[in-house]
Protein backbone atom coordinates (compact mmCIF):
# COMPACT_ATOMS: atom_id res chain seq x y z
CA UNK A 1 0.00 0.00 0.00
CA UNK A 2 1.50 3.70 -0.93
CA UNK A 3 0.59 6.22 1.46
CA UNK A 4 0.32 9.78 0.62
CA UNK A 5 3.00 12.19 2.43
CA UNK A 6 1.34 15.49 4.27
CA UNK A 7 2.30 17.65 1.45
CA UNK A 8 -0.17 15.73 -0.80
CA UNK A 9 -2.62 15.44 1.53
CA UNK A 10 -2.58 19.19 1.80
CA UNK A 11 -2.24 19.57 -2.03
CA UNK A 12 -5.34 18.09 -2.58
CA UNK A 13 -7.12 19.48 0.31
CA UNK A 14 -6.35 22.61 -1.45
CA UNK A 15 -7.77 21.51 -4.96
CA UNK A 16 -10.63 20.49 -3.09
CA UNK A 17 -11.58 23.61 -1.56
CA UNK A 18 -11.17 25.62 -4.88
CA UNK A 19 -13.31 23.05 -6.70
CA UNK A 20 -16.29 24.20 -3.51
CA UNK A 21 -15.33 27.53 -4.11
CA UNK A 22 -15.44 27.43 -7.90
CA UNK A 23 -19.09 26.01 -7.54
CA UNK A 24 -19.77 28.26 -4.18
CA UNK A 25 -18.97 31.47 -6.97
CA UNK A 26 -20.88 29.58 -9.77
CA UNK A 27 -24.38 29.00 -7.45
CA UNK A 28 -24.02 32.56 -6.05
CA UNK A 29 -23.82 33.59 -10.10
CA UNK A 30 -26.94 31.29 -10.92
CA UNK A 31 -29.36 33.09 -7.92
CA UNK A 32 -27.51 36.20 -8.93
CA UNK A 33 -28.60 35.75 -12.71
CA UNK A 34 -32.50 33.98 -11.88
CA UNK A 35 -32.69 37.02 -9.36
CA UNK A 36 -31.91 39.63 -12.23
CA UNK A 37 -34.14 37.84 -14.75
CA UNK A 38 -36.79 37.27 -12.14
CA UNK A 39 -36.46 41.69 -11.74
CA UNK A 40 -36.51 42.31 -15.09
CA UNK A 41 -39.23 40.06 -16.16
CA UNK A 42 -41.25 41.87 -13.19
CA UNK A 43 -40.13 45.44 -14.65
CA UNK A 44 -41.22 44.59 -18.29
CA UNK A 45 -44.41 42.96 -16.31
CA UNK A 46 -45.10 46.45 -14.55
CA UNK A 47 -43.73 48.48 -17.80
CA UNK A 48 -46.68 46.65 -19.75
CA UNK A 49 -48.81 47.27 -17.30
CA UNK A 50 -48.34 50.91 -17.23
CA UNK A 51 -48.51 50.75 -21.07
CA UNK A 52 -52.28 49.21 -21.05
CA UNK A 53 -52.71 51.90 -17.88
CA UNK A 54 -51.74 54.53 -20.55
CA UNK A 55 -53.59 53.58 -23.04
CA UNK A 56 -56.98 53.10 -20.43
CA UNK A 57 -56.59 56.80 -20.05
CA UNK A 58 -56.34 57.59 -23.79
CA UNK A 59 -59.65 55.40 -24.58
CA UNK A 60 -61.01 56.80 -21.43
CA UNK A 61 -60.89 60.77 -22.51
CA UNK A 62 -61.90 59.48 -26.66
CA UNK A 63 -65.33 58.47 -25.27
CA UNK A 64 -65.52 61.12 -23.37
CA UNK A 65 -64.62 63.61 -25.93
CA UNK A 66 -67.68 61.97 -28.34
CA UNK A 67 -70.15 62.54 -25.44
CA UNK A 68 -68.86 66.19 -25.43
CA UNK A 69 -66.92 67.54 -28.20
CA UNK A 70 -65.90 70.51 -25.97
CA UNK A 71 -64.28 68.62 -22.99
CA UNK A 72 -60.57 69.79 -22.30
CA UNK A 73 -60.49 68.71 -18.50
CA UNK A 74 -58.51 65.76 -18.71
CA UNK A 75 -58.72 63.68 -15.45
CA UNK A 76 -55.92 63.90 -12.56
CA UNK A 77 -54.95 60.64 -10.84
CA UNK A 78 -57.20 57.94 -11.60
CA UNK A 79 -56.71 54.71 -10.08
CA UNK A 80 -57.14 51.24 -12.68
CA UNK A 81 -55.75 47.88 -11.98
CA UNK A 82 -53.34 48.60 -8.98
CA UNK A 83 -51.88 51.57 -11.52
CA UNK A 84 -53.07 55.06 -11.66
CA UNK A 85 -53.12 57.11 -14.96
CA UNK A 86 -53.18 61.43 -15.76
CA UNK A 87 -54.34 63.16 -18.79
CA UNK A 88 -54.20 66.41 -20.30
CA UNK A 89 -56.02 67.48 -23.25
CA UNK A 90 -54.31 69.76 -25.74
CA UNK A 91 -56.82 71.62 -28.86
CA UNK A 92 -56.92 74.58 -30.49
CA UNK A 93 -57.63 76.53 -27.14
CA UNK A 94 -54.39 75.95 -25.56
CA UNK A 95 -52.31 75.83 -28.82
CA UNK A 96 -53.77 77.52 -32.03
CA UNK A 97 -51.59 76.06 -33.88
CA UNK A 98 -53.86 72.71 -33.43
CA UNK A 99 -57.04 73.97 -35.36
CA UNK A 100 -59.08 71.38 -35.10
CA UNK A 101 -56.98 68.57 -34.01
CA UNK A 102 -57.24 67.19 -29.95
CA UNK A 103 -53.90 65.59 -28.54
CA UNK A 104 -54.60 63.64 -25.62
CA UNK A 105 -52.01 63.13 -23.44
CA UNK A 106 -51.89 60.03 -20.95
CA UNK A 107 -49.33 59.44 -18.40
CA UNK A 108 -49.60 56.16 -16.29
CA UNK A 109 -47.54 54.74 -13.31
CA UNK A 110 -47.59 51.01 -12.09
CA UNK A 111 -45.43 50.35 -9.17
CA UNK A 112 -41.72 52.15 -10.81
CA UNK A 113 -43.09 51.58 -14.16
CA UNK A 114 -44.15 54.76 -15.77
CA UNK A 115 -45.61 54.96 -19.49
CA UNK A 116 -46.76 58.14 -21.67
CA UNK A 117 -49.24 57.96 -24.68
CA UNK A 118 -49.85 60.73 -27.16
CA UNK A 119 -52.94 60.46 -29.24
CA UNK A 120 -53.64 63.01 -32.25
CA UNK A 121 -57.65 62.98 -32.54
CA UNK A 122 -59.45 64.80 -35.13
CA UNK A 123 -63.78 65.57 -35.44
CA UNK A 124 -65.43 63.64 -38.40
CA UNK A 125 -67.32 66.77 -40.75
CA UNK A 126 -70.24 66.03 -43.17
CA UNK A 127 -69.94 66.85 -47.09
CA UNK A 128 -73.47 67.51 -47.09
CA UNK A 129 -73.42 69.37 -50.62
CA UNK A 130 -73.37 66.14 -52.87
CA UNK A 131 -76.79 67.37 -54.79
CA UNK A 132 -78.00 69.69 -57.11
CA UNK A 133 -80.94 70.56 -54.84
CA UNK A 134 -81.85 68.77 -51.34
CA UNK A 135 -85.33 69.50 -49.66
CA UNK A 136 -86.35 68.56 -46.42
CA UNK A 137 -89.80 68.97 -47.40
CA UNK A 138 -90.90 68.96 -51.01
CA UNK A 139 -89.24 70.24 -54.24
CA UNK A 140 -91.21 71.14 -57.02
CA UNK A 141 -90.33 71.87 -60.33
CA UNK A 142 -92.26 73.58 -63.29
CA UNK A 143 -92.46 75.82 -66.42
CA UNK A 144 -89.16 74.93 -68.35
CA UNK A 145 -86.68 74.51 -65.24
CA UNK A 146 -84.08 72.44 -65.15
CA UNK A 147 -80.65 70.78 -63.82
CA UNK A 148 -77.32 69.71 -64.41
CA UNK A 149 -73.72 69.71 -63.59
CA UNK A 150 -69.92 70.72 -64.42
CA UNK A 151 -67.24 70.97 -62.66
CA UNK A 152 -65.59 74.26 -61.89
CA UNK A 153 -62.46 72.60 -60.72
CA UNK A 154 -61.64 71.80 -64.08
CA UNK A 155 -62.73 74.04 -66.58
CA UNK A 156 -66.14 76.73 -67.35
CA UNK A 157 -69.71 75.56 -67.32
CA UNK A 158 -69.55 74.86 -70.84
CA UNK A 159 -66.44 72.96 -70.57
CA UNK A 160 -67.07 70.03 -68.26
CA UNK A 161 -71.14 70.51 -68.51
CA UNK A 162 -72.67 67.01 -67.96
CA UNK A 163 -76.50 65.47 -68.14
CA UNK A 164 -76.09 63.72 -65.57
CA UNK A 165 -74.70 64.10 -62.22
CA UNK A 166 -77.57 67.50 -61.37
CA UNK A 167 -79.26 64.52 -58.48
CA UNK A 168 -82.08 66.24 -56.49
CA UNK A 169 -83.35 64.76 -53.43
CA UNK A 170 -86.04 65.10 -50.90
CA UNK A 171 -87.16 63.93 -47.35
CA UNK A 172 -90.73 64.64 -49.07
CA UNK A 173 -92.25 64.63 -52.76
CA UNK A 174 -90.88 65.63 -55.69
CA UNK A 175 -92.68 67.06 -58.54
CA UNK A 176 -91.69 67.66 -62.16
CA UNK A 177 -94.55 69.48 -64.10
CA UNK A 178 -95.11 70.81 -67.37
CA UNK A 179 -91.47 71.15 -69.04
CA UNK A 180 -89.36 70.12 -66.28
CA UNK A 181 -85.85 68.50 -67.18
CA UNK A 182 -83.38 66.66 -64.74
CA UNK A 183 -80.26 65.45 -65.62
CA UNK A 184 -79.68 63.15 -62.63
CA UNK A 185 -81.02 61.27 -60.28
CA UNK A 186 -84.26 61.30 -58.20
CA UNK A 187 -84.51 60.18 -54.55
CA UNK A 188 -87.41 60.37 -52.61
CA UNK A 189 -87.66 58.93 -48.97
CA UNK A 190 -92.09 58.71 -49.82
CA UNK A 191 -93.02 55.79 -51.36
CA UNK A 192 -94.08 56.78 -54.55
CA UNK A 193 -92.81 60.22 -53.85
CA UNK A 194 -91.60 61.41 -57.30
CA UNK A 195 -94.03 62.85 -59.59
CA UNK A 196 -93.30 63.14 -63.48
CA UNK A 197 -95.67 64.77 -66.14
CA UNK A 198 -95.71 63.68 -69.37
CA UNK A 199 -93.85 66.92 -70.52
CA UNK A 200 -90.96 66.24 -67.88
CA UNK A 201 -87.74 64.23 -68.78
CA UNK A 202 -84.84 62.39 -66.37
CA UNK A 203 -81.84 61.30 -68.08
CA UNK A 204 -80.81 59.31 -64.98
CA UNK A 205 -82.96 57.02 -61.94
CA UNK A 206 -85.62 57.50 -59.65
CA UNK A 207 -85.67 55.97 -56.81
CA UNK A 208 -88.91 56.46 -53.78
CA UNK A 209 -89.08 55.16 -49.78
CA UNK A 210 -85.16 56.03 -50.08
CA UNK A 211 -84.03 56.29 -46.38
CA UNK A 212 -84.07 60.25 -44.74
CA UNK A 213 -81.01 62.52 -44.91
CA UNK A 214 -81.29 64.50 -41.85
CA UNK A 215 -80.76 68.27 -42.11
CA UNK A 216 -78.71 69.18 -39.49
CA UNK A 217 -79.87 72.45 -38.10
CA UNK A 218 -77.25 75.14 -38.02
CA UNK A 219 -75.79 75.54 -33.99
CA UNK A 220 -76.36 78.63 -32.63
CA UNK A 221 -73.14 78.46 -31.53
CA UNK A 222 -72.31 78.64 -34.89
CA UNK A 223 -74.17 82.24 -35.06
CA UNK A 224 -72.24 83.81 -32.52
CA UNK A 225 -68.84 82.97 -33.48
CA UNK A 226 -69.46 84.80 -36.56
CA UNK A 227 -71.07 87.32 -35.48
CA UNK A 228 -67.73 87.54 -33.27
CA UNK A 229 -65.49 87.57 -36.31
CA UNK A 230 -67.65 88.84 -38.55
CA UNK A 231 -65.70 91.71 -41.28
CA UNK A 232 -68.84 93.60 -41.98
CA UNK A 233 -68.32 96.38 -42.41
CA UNK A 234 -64.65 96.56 -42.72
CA UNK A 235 -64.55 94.14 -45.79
CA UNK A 236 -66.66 95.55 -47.51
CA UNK A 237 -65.10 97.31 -50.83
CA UNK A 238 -67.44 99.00 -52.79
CA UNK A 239 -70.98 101.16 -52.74
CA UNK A 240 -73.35 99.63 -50.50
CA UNK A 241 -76.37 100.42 -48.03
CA UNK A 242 -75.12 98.56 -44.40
CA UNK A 243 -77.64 99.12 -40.85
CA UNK A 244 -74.72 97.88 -37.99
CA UNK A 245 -77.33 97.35 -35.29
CA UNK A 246 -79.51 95.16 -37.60
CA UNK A 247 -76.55 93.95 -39.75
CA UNK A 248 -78.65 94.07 -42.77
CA UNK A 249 -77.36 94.81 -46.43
CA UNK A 250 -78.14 96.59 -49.12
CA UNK A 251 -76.45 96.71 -52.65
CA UNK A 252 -78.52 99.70 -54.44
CA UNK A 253 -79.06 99.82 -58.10
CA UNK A 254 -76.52 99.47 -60.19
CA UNK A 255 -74.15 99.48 -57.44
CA UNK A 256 -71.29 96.87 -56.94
CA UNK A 257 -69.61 95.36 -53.94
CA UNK A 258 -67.03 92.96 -53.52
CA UNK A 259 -66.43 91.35 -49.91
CA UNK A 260 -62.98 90.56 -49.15
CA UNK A 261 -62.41 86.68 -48.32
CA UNK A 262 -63.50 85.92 -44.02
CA UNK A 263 -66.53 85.14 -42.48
CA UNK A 264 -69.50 87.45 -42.14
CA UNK A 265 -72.19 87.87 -39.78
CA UNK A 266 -75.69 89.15 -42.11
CA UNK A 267 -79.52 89.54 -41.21
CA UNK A 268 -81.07 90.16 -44.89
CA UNK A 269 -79.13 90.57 -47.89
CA UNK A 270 -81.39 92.82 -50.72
CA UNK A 271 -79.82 93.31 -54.16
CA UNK A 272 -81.55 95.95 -56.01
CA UNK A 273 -81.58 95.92 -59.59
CA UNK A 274 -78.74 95.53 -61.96
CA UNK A 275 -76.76 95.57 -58.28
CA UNK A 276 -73.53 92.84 -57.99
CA UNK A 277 -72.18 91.19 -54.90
CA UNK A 278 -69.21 89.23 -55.44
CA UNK A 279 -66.51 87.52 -53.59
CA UNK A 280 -62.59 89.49 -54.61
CA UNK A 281 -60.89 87.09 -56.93
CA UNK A 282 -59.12 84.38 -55.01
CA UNK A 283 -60.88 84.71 -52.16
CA UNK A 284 -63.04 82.70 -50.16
CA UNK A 285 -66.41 83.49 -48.28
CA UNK A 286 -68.38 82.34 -45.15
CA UNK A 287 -71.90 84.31 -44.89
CA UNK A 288 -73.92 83.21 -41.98
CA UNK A 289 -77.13 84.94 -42.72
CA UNK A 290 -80.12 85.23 -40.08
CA UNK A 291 -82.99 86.25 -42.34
CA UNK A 292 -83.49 86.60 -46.08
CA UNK A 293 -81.55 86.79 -49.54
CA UNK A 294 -83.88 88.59 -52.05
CA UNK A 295 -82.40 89.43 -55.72
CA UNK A 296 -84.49 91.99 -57.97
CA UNK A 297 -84.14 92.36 -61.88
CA UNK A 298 -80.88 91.09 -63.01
CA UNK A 299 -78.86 91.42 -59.92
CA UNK A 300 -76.48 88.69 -59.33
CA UNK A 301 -74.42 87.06 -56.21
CA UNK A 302 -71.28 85.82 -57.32
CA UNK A 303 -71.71 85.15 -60.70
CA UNK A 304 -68.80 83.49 -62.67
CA UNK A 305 -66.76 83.14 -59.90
CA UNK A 306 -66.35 79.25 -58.82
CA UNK A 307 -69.28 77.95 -56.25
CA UNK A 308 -66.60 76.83 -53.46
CA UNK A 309 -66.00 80.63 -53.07
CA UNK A 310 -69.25 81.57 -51.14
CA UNK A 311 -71.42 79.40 -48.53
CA UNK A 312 -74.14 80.45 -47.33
CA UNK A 313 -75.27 79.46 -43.93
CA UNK A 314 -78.96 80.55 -43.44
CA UNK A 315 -82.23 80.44 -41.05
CA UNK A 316 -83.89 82.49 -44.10
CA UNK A 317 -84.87 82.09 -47.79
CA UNK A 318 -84.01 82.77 -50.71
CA UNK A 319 -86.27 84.83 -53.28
CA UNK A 320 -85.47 85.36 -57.26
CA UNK A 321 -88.11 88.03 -57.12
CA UNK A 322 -86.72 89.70 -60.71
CA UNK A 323 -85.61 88.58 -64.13
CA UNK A 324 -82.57 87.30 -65.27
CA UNK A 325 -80.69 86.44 -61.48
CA UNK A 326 -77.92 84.81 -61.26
CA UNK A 327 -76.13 82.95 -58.26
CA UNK A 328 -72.83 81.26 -57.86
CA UNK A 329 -72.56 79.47 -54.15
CA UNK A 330 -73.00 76.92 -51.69
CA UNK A 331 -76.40 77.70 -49.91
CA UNK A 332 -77.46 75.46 -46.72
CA UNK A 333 -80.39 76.26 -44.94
CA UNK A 334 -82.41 73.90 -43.11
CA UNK A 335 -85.00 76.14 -42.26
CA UNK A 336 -85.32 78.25 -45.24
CA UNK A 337 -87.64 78.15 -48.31
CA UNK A 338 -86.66 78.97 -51.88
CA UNK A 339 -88.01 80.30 -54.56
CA UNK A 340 -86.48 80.73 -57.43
CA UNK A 341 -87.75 81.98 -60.84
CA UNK A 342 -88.06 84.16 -63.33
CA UNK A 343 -84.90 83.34 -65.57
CA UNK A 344 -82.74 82.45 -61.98
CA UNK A 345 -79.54 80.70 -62.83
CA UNK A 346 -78.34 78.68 -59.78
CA UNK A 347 -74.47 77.43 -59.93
CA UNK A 348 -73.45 75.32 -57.02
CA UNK A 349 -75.67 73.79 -54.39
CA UNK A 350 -78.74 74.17 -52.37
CA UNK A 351 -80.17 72.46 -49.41
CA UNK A 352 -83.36 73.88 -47.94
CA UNK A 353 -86.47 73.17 -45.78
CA UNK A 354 -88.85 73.93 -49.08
CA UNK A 355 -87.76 74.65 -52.29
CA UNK A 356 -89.93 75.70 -55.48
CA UNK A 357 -88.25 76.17 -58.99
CA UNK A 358 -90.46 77.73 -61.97
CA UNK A 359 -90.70 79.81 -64.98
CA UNK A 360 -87.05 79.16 -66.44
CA UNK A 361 -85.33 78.83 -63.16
CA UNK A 362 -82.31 76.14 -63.47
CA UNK A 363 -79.76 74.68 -60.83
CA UNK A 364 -75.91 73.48 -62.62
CA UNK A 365 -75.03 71.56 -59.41
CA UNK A 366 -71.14 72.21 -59.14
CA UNK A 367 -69.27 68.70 -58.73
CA UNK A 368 -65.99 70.53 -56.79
CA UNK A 369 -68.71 71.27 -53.93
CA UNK A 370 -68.59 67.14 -52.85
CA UNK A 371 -65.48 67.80 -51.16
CA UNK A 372 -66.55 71.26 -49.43
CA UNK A 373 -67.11 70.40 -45.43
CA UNK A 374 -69.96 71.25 -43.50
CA UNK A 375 -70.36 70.86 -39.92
CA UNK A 376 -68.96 68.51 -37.65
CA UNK A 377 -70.86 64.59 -37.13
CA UNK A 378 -70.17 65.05 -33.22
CA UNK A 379 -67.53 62.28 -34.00
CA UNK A 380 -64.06 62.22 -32.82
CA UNK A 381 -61.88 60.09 -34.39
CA UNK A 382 -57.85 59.07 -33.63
CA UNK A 383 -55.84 59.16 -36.20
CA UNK A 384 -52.16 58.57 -34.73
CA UNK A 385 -50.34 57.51 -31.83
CA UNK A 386 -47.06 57.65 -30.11
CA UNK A 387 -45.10 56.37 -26.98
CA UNK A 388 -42.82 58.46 -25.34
């Protein structure tokens, strides 16, 4: 038997305790490591967490901006699921800049976590020109009047003129007597709503019990922000007849004026024979009118200047009470009743409550004015989003 001296016993004693203290190190390394990974798999647990907190508050303030387009609280430390989230609603009040976009801006802890959402949010508008003429009631037309279209967008009337495409449309009846042609579509939401005389000609379909387009009424809100911004007087360039306490207008006889391009805040708008009211080349006009729109012997409102130039935002009506009119604009009033004859050429639009065409009275529906916006759906919608 060989026995080892005390020098090799120690030798190996010594290996021995390395070999423990190599795998002492190496255990201490693996807790170390599971600890870490246990950490950070808690961190990205609570970092999701806060992300889904985030977003809570972001889905949060979008509902509650539909139940009230103006809200621009935000809410301040709202508990959810063991988290709590902020948010702060940016618009147009805070930042100009914005017009009509809404940033929402939600900032959520969950235990160290913290996560921030940005949402860019933007109100849904209605195109509600998409017709020739629209009535809420009835439409009736007689006595050699027609429609039709072109597009101003790309060329004259004579241009880009089109039988078809000049679509009227009614909540009620519509009737086409005597020598009445339309060069479009018919849509009635009566069953059996469209009336045609034997004299009367469609070049496109007709189509009754159509579901109801609903006329939004014009917001009084609406009303008093123009009235707030309104230019009248000051851009006004021309001769004219203008009462400031009961903001009506009159353009005399033979008298001219041109508005310069804003918004402006009218009660009754009278053109007197021969008289012209135009939009200034290149410009653009809003006129929010609270009463009527009368034209007398060949006067004219914006004629030859493109449609999308002028809307016309009105509680009254419109009367072609001379020969030979002539207007050029978007006209929407849900209230308001129109008649127009007596040689009245109509370019652009019109939506009414009641509307009666005769005696050589014609609407060329302008195709460019699909694409003009109205007012707003009540609608918000999100668009984009970003975490920071």
């Amino acid at each position: 038997m060989k026995w080892l001296n005390s020098g090799q016993r120690g030798g190996a004693l010594l290996i021995a305790l390395c070999v423990m203290l190599l795998l002492t190190i190496a255990a201490i390394m693996a807790v170390d490591t599971a600890q870490t990974d246990i950490q950070l798999s808690f961190n990205g647990l609570n970092s999701s967490k806060a992300f889904y907190i985030a977003e809570a508050g972001v889905n949060k303030a979008l509902t509650q901006l539909n139940a009230d387009n103006d809200w621009n609280i935000g809410y301040s430390e709202i508990a959810f699921e063991r988290g709590t989230y902020w948010v702060a609603i940016v618009d147009s009040f805070t930042n100009s800049a914005l017009f009509d976009t809404i940033i929402i801006q939600s900032t959520s802890h969950m235990e160290e976590a913290v996560a921030n959402i940005w949402a860019w949010t933007v109100p849904e508008y209605e195109y509600p020109f998409q017709y020739a003429v629209f009535s809420d009631l009835d439409i009736s037309l007689g006595n050699n009047t027609c429609t039709d279209s072109y597009n101003s967008d790309s060329g004259s009337y004579d241009e880009t003129l089109d039988t078809l495409g000049g679509d009227i449309a009614s909540n009620g009846t519509v009737t086409l007597d005597q020598i009445a042609d339309v060069n479009g579509d018919i849509y009635s939401a009566v069953d059996s709503g469209i009336l045609i005389s034997i004299n009367a000609s469609v070049t496109g379909d007709t189509a009754t019990n159509v579901p109801e387009h609903e006329l939004e009424p014009i917001p009084e809100s609406d009303f008093i922000w123009a009235e707030s911004v309104s230019l009248a007087p000051t851009g006004f360039i021309g001769d004219y007849d203008y009462d400031p306490i009961d903001k009506s207008l009159t353009v005399g006889a033979n008298e001219k004026l041109v508005l310069s391009g804003g918004v402006y805040y009218l009660s009754k708008i009278t053109l007197e024979n021969n008289a012209i009211l135009e939009v200034a080349a290149g410009e653009e006009v809003i006129i929010y009118m609270t009463d009527s729109l009368i034209l007398y012997e060949a006067s004219s409102l914006n004629a030859g200047l493109p449609p999308p130039s002028l809307a016309i935002f009105s509680s009254g009506g419109v009367y072609t009470l001379g020969q030979d009119t002539e207007i050029s604009a978007a006209f929407y009033g849900p209230e308001a009743e129109l008649l127009l004859e007596n040689s009245c050429e109509v370019y652009g639009s019109i939506l009414a409550n009641q509307v009666d065409m005769e005696n050589i009275a014609c609407v060329h529906y302008d195709r460019a004015l699909s694409d003009l916006r109205g007012g707003k759906t009540g609608v918000i919608t999100m668009i984009a989003w970003r975490e920071f």
